[in-house]
Protein backbone atom coordinates (compact mmCIF):
# COMPACT_ATOMS: atom_id res chain seq x y z
CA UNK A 1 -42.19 19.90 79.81
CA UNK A 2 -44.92 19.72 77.05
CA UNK A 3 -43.14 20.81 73.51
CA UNK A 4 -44.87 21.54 70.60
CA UNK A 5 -42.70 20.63 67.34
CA UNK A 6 -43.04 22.47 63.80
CA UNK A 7 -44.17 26.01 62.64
CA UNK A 8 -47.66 25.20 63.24
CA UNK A 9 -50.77 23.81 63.95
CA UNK A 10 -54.61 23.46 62.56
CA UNK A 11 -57.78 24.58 63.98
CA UNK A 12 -60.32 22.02 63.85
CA UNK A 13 -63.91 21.34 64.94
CA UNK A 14 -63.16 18.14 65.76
CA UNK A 15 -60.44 16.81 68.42
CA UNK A 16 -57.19 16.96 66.94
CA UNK A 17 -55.18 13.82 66.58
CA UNK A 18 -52.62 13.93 69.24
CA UNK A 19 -49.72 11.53 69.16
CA UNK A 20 -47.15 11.12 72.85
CA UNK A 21 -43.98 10.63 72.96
CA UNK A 22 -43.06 9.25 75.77
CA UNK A 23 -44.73 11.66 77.91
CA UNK A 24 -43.39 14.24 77.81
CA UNK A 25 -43.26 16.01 74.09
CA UNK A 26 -46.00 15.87 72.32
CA UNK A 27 -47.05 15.80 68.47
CA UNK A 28 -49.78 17.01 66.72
CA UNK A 29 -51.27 15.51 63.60
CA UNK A 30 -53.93 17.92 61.42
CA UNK A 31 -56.49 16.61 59.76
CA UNK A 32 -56.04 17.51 55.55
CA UNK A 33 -57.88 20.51 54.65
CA UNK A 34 -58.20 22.49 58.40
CA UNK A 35 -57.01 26.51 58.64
CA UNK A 36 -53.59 26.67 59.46
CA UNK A 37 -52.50 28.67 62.46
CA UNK A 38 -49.07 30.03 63.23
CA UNK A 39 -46.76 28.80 65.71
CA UNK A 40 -46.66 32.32 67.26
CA UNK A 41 -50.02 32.01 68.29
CA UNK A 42 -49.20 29.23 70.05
CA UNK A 43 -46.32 30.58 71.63
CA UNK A 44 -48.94 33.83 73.07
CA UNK A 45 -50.23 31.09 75.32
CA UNK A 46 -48.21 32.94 78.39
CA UNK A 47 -50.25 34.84 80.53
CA UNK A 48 -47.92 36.81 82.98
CA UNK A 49 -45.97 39.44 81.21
CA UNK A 50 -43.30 41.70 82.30
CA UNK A 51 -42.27 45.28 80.98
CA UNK A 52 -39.71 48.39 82.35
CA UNK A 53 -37.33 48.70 85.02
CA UNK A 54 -37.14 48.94 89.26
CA UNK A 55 -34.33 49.25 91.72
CA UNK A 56 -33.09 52.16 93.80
CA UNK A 57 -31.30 54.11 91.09
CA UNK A 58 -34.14 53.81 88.88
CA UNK A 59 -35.63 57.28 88.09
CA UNK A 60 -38.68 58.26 85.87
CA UNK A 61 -39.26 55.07 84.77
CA UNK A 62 -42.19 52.42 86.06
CA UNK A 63 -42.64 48.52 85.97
CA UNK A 64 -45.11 46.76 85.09
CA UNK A 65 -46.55 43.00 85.61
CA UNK A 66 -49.56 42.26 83.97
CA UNK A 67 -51.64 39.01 83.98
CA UNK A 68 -54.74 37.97 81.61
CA UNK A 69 -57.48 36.00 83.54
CA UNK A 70 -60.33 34.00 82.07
CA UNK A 71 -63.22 36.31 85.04
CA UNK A 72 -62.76 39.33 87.07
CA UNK A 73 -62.75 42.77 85.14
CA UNK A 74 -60.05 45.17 85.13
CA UNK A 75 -57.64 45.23 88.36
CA UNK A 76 -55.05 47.98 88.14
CA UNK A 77 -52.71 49.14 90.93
CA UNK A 78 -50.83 51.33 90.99
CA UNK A 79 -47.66 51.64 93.72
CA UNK A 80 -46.34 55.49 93.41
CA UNK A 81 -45.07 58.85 95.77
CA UNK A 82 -47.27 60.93 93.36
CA UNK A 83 -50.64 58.29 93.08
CA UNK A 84 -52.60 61.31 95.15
CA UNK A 85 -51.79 63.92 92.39
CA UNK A 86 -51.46 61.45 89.27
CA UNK A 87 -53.36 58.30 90.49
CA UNK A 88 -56.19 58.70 88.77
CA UNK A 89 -54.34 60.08 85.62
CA UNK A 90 -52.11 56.94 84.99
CA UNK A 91 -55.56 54.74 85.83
CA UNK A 92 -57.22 56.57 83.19
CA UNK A 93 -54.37 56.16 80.61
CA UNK A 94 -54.16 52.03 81.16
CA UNK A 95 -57.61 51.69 80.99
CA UNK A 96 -57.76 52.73 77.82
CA UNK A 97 -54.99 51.30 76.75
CA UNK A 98 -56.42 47.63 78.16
CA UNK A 99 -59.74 48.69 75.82
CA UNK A 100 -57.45 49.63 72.89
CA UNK A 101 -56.09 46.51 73.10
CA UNK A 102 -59.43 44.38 73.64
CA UNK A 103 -58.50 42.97 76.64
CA UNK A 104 -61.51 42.41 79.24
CA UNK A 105 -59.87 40.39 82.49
CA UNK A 106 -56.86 41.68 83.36
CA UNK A 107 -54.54 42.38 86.31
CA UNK A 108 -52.48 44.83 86.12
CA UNK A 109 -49.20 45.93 88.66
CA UNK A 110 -47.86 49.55 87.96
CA UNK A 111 -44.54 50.39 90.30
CA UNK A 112 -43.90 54.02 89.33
CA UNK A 113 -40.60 56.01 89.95
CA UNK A 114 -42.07 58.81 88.58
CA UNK A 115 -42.38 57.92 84.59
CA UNK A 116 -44.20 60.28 82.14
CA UNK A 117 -47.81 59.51 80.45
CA UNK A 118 -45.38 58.60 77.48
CA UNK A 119 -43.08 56.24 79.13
CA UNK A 120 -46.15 54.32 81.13
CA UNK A 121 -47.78 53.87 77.92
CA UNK A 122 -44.47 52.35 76.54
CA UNK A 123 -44.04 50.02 79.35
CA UNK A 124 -47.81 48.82 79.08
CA UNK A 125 -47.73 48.15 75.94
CA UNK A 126 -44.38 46.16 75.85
CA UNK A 127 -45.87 43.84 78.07
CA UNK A 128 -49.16 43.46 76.22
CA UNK A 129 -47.17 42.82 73.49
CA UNK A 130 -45.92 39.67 75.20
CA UNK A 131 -49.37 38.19 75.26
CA UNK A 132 -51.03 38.69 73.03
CA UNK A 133 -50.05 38.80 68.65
CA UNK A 134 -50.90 42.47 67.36
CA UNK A 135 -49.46 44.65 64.91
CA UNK A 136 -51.80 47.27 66.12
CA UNK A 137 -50.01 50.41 67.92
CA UNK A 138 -51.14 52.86 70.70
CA UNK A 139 -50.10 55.88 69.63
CA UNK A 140 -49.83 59.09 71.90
CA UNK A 141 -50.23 62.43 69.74
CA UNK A 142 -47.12 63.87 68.41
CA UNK A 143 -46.13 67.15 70.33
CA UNK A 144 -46.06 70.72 68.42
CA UNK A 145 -42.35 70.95 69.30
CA UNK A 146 -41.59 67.92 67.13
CA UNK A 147 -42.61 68.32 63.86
CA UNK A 148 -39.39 69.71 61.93
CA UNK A 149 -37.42 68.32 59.66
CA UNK A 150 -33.36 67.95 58.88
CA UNK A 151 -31.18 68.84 56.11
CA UNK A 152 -28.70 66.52 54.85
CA UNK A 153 -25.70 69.30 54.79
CA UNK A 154 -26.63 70.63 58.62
CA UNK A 155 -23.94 70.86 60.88
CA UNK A 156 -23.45 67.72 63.12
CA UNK A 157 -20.25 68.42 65.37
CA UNK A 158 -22.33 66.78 68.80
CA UNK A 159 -24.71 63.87 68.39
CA UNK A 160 -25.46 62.75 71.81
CA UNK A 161 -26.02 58.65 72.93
CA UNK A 162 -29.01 58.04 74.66
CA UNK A 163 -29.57 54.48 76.08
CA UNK A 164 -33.28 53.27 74.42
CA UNK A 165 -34.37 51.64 77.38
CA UNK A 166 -34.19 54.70 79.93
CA UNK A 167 -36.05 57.07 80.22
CA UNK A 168 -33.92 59.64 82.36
CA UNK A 169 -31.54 60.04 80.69
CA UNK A 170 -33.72 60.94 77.16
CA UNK A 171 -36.19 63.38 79.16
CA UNK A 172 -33.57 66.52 79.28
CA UNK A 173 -31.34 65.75 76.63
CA UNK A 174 -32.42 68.38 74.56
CA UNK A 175 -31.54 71.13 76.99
CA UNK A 176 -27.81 70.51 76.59
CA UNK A 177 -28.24 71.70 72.43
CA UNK A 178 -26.51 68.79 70.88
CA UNK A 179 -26.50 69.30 67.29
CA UNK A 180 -28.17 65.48 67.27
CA UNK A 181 -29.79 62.76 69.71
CA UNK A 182 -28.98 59.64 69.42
CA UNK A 183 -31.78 56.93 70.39
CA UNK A 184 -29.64 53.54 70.94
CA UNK A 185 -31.65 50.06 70.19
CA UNK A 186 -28.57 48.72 70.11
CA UNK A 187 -25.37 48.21 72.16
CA UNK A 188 -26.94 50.27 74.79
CA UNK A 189 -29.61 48.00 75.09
CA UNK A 190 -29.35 44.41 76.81
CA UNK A 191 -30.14 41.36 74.56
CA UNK A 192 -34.24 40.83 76.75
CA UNK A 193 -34.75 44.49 76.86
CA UNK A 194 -34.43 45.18 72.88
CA UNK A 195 -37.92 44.36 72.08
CA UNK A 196 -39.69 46.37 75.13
CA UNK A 197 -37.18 49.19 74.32
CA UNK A 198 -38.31 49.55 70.75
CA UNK A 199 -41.52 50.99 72.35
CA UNK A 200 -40.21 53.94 74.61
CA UNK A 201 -38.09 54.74 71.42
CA UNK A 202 -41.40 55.17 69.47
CA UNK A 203 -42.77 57.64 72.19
CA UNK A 204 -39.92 59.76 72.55
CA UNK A 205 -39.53 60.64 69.20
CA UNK A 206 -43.74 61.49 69.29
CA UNK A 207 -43.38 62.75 72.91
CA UNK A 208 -39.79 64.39 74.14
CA UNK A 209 -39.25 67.56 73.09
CA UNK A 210 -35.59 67.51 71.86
CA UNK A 211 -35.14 71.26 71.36
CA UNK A 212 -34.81 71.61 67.33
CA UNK A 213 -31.98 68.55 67.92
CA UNK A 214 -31.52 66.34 64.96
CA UNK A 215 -33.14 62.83 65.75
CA UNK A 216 -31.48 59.96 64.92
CA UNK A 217 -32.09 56.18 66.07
CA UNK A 218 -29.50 53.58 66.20
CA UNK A 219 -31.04 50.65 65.35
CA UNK A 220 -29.60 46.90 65.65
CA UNK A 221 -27.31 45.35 63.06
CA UNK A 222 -28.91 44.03 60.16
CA UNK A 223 -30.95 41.79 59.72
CA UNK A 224 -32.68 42.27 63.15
CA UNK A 225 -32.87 46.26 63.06
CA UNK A 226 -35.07 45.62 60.35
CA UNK A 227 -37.51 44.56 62.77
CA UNK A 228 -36.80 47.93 64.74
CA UNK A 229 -38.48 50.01 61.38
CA UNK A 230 -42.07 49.74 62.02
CA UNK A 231 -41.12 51.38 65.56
CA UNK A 232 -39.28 54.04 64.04
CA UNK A 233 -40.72 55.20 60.24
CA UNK A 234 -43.58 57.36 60.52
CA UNK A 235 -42.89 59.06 63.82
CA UNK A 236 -40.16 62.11 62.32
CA UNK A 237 -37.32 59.94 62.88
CA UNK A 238 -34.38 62.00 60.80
CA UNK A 239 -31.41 59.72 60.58
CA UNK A 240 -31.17 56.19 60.78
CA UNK A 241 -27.76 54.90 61.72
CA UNK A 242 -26.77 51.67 60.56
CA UNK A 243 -24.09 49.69 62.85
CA UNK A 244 -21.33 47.63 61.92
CA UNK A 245 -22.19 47.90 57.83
CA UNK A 246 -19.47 46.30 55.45
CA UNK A 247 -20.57 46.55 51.86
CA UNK A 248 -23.38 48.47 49.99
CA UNK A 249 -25.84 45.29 50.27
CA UNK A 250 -26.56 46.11 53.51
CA UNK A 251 -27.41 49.55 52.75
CA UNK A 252 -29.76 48.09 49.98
CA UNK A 253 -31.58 45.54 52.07
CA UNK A 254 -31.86 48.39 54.54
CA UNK A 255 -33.92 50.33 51.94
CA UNK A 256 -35.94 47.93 50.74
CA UNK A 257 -37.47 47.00 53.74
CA UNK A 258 -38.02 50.87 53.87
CA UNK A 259 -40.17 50.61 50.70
CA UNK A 260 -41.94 47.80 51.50
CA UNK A 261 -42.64 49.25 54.95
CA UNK A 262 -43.98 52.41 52.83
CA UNK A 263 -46.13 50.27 50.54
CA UNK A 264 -48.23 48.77 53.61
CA UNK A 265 -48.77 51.40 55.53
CA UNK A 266 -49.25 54.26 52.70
CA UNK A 267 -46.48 56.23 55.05
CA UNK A 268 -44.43 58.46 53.56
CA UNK A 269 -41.00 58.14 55.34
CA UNK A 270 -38.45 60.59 54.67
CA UNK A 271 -34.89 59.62 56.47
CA UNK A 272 -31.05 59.89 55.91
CA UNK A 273 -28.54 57.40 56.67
CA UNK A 274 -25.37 57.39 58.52
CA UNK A 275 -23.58 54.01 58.20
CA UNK A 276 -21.08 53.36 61.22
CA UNK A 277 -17.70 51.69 59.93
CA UNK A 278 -16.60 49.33 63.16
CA UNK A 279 -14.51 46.55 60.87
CA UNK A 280 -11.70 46.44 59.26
CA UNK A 281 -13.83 45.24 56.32
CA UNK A 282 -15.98 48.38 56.84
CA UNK A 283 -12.89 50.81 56.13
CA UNK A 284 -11.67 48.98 52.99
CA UNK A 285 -14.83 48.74 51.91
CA UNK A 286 -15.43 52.66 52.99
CA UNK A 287 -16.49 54.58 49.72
CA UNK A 288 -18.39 51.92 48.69
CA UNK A 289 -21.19 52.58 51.78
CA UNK A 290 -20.69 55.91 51.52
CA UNK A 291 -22.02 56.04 47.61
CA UNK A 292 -24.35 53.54 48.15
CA UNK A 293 -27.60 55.91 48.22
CA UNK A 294 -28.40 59.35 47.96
CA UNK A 295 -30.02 58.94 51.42
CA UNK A 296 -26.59 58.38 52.75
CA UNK A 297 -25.89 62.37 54.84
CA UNK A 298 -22.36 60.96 56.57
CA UNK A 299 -20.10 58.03 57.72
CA UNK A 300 -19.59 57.74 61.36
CA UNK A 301 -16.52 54.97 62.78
CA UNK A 302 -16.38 53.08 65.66
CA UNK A 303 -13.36 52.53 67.16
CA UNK A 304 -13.90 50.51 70.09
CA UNK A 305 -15.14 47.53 67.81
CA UNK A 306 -12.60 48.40 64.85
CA UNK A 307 -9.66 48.04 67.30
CA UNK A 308 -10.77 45.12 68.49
CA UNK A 309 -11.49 43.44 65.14
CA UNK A 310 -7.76 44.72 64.52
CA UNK A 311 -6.24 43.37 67.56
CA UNK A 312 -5.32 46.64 68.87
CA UNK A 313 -5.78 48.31 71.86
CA UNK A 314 -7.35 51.59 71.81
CA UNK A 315 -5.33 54.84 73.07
CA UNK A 316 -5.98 58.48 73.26
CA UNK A 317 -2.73 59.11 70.72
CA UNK A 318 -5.04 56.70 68.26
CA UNK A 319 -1.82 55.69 66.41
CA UNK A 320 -3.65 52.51 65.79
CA UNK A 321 -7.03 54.14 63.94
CA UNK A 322 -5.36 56.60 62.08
CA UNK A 323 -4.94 54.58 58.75
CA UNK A 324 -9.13 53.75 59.59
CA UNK A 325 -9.98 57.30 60.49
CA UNK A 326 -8.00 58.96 57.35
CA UNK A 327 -9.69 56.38 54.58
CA UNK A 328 -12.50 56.70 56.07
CA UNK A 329 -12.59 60.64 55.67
CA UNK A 330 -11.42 59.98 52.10
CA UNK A 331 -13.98 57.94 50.97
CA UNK A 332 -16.46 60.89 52.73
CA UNK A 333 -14.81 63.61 50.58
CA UNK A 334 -14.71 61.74 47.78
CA UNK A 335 -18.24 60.99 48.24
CA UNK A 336 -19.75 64.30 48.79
CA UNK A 337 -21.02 63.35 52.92
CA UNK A 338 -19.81 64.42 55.75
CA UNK A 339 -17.18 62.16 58.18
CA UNK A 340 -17.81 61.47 61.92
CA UNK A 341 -15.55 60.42 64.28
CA UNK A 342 -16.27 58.31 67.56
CA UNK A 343 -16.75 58.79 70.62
CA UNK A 344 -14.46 59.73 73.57
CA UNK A 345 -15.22 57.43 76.03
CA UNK A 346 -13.53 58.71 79.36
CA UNK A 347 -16.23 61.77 80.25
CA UNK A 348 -13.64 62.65 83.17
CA UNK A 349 -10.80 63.59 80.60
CA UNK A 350 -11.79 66.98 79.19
CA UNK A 351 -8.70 68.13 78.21
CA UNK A 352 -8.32 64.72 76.24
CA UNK A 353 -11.20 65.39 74.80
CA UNK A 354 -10.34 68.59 73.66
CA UNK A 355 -7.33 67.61 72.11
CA UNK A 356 -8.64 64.75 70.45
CA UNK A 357 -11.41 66.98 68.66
CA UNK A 358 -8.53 69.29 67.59
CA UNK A 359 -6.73 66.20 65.81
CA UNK A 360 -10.15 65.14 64.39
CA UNK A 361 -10.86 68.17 63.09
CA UNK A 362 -7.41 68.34 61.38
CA UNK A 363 -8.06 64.96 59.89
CA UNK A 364 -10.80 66.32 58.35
CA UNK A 365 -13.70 64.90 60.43
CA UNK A 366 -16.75 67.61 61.14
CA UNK A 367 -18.08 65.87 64.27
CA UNK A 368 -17.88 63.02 66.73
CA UNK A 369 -19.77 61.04 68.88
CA UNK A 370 -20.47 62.32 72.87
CA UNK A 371 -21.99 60.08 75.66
CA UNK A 372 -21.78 62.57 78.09
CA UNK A 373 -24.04 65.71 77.74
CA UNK A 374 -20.59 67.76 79.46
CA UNK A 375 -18.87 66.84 76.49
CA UNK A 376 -20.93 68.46 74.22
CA UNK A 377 -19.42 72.25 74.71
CA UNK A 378 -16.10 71.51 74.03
CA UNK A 379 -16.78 69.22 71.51
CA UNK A 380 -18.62 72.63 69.50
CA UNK A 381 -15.87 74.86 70.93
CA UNK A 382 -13.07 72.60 69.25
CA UNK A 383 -14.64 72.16 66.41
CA UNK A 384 -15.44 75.94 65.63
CA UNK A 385 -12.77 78.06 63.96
CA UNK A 386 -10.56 79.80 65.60
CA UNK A 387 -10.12 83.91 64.99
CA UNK A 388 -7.39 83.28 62.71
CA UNK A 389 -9.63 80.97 60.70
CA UNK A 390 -12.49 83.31 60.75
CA UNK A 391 -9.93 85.93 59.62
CA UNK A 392 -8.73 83.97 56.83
CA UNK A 393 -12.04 82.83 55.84
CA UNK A 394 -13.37 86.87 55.70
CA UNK A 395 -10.52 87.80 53.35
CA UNK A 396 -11.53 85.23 51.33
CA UNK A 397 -15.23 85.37 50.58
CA UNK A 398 -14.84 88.80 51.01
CA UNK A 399 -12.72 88.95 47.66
CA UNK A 400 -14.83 86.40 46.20
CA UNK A 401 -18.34 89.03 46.46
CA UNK A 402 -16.05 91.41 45.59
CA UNK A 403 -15.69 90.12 41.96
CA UNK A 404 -19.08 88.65 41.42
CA UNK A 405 -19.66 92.55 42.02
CA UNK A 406 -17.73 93.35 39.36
CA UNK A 407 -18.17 90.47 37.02
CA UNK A 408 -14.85 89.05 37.23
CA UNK A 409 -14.14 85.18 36.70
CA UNK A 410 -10.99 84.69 38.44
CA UNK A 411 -10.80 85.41 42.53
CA UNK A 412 -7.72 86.62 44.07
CA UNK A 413 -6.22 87.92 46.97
CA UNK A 414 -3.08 89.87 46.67
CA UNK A 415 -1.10 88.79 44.02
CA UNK A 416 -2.61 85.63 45.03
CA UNK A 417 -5.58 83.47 43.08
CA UNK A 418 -7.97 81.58 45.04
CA UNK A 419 -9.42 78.27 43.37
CA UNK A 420 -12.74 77.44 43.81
CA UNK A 421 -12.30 74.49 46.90
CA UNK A 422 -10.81 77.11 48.85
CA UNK A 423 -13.28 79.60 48.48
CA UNK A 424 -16.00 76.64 49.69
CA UNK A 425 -13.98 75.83 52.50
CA UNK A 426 -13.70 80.03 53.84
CA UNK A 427 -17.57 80.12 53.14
CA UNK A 428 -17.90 77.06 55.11
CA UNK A 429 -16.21 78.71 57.61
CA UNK A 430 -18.46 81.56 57.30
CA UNK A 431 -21.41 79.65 57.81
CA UNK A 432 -20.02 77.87 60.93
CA UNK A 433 -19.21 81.20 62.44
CA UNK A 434 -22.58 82.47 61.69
CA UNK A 435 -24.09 79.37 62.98
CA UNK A 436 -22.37 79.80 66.33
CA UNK A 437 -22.95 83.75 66.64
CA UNK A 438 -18.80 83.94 66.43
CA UNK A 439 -19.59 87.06 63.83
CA UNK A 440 -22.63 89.20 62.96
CA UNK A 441 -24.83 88.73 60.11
CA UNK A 442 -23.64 92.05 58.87
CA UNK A 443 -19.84 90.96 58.78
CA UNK A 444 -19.13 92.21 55.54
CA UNK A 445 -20.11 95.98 56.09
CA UNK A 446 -17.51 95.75 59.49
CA UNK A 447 -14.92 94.13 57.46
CA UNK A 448 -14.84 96.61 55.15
CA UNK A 449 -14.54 99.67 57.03
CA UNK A 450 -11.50 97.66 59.05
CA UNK A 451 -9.81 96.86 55.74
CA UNK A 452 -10.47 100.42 53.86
């Protein structure tokens, strides 16, 4: 095994001084004064690379293995059911790629199970990232459909997991109108796939059209999801989430790498933040994250990692979360963001489901977490008011217009006043109802006809 020791070595004109070790690791002495190259370079010395995924229950992905050679040209083949139709197409697409890339002798193996222009791309370029050191990107055009923004007080009752490393299951998620999409770089994504993953994130936030859905990445816990960043900024990436945070100076280093990132690439990166709580050091230190930036639109918790940090075991009653759940709502209120529960992890259990939004909702949370895209309905069913609430709500805003029409300062109903909170809570309502077309724009001019 030949082992080179240090962070470095020297280029020189002349033979380098080269010292053995018994054989079998090796040393290498510069001379003073040469140009100092990184280890990295070193380390780019491989010349078979691997990139994507292939098996029988792979779907609209592709593999690739891809070798540099010293002579030959350009080899490419491709192995896929469509290569009559899209051959040519995906031939086209790596050669140019290869050409971005400067890359004169290659060989190239393409196994497709019929994977989009955008996920090919993704796949290629993971693996020419293995070989060679670039901070240079190929970049497919970002699609019509994709350039909208978010708004840190939107509704965000569904945000949907997607797994960052397939494709499949990010291709139609948009259909199923989940208030957000979430792309995972992290638990969803195994420890050797992180890096190639980081890629097909970058081209479905240019390339999948997600349907107006809010798009959020989760990216690894700090300090590696820094390195996720350059993947992510720049290509209309909404809301960051940031996993596992326990203090504020996460949430700081977080943005600073943000700046920096915006000071060497003259990018202008606009973003929120939703901080996941998973520890029990995350929900004491709760309020804390959730004032630690303006950028900050909610606090999401996960429970599957708090309960085990606890030394509980995690039921559907959730006895053992509820002290986690309520301070972490708290700290949200008392913060001005919103709260977001986790996720219901049994997709068979819809009544479970149901009732579990119901009790989130009446903790005060105003969404949760879905892996399934059948758990999305219920999950915006449950959390919409009910007629009594919508009822409620009318009366009250209703009164409220009522005397801004006529200049009064107090609002009541009945004999009763109506403070301020309550008033934003009914409009709230309001808005929701609006939002999911549970009442007409023109709801006032009904309401008073029924109520004179």
């Amino acid at each position: 095994m030949l082992e080179i020791r240090g962070r470095g070595f020297y280029r020189s004109q002349r033979v380098l001084d080269v010292i053995c070790t018994g054989g079998q690791s090796i040393k290498i002495r510069p001379y003073p004064n040469e140009q100092y190259i990184p280890l990295k370079s070193i380390l780019m010395s491989k010349q078979i690379a691997y990139a994507g995924n292939k098996g029988d229950n792979v779907r609209s992905d592709c593999h690739i293995t891809l070798e540099l050679r010293d002579r030959g040209g350009r080899q490419i083949e491709v192995d896929s059911k469509v290569n009559t139709l899209y051959g040519q197409a995906i031939r086209s697409l790596v050669e140019d790629m290869l050409g971005f890339f400067e890359l004169p002798h290659v060989w190239i193996r393409l196994e497709d199970t019929g994977a989009l222009s955008l996920v090919i791309a993704a796949r290629v370029e993971a693996a020419i990232s293995q070989l060679i050191d670039t901070e240079t990107q190929y970049l497919l055009p970002m699609i019509e459909e994709n350039q909208y923004g978010a708004a840190k007080e939107q509704f965000r009752f569904s945000r949907l997991y997607l797994p960052g490393n397939m494709p499949k299951m990010m291709l139609n998620a948009g259909i199923h109108h989940p208030n957000g999409v979430i792309l995972d770089l992290e638990d969803s994504v195994a420890p050797d796939k992180k890096h190639e993953a980081r890629f097909l994130v970058r081209n479905a936030l240019r390339g999948i059209n997600f349907y107006g859905a809010e798009r959020m990445v989760r990216i690894n816990q700090l300090p590696r999801g820094i390195e996720d960043l350059p993947y992510i900024l720049g290509h209309n990436v909404h809301t960051i989430l940031v996993p596992k945070c326990e203090g504020a100076g996460q949430i700081r280093e977080l943005e600073e790498a943000i700046d920096r990132y915006r000071k060497q690439t003259s990018r202008e990166a606009m973003f929120y933040l939703m901080p996941i709580i998973e520890s029990a050091l995350g929900v004491e230190k709760a309020f804390e994250i959730a004032s630690a930036s303006a950028n900050i639109v909610a606090l999401a918790i996960g429970l599957e990692d708090y309960t085990a940090d606890i030394g509980a075991r995690r039921t559907n009653q959730a006895k053992e979360s509820f002290f986690a759940r309520s301070r972490l709502v708290n700290a949200c209120k008392a913060a001005g963001i919103q709260a977001i529960d986790s996720v219901f992890s049994d997709v068979a259990d819809q009544q479970g489901l149901r009732d579990t939004v119901k009790e989130s909702k009446s903790l005060g949370f105003e969404g949760m977490g879905c892996i399934h895209p059948r758990q999305i309905r219920i999950i915006h069913q449950s959390f919409a008011p009910d007629a009594d609430e919508i009822e409620q709500a009318k009366k009250i805003v209703n009164a409220y217009y009522e005397a801004q029409e006529k200049g009064l300062g107090v609002v009541s109903l009945g004999s009763k006043m109506i403070d301020p909170p309550v008033v934003r809570r009914a409009q709230k309502n309001i808005d929701l109802a609006l939002y999911l077309g549970l009442i007409p724009e023109n709801w006032r001019e009904a309401f008073d006809e029924d109520h004179h």
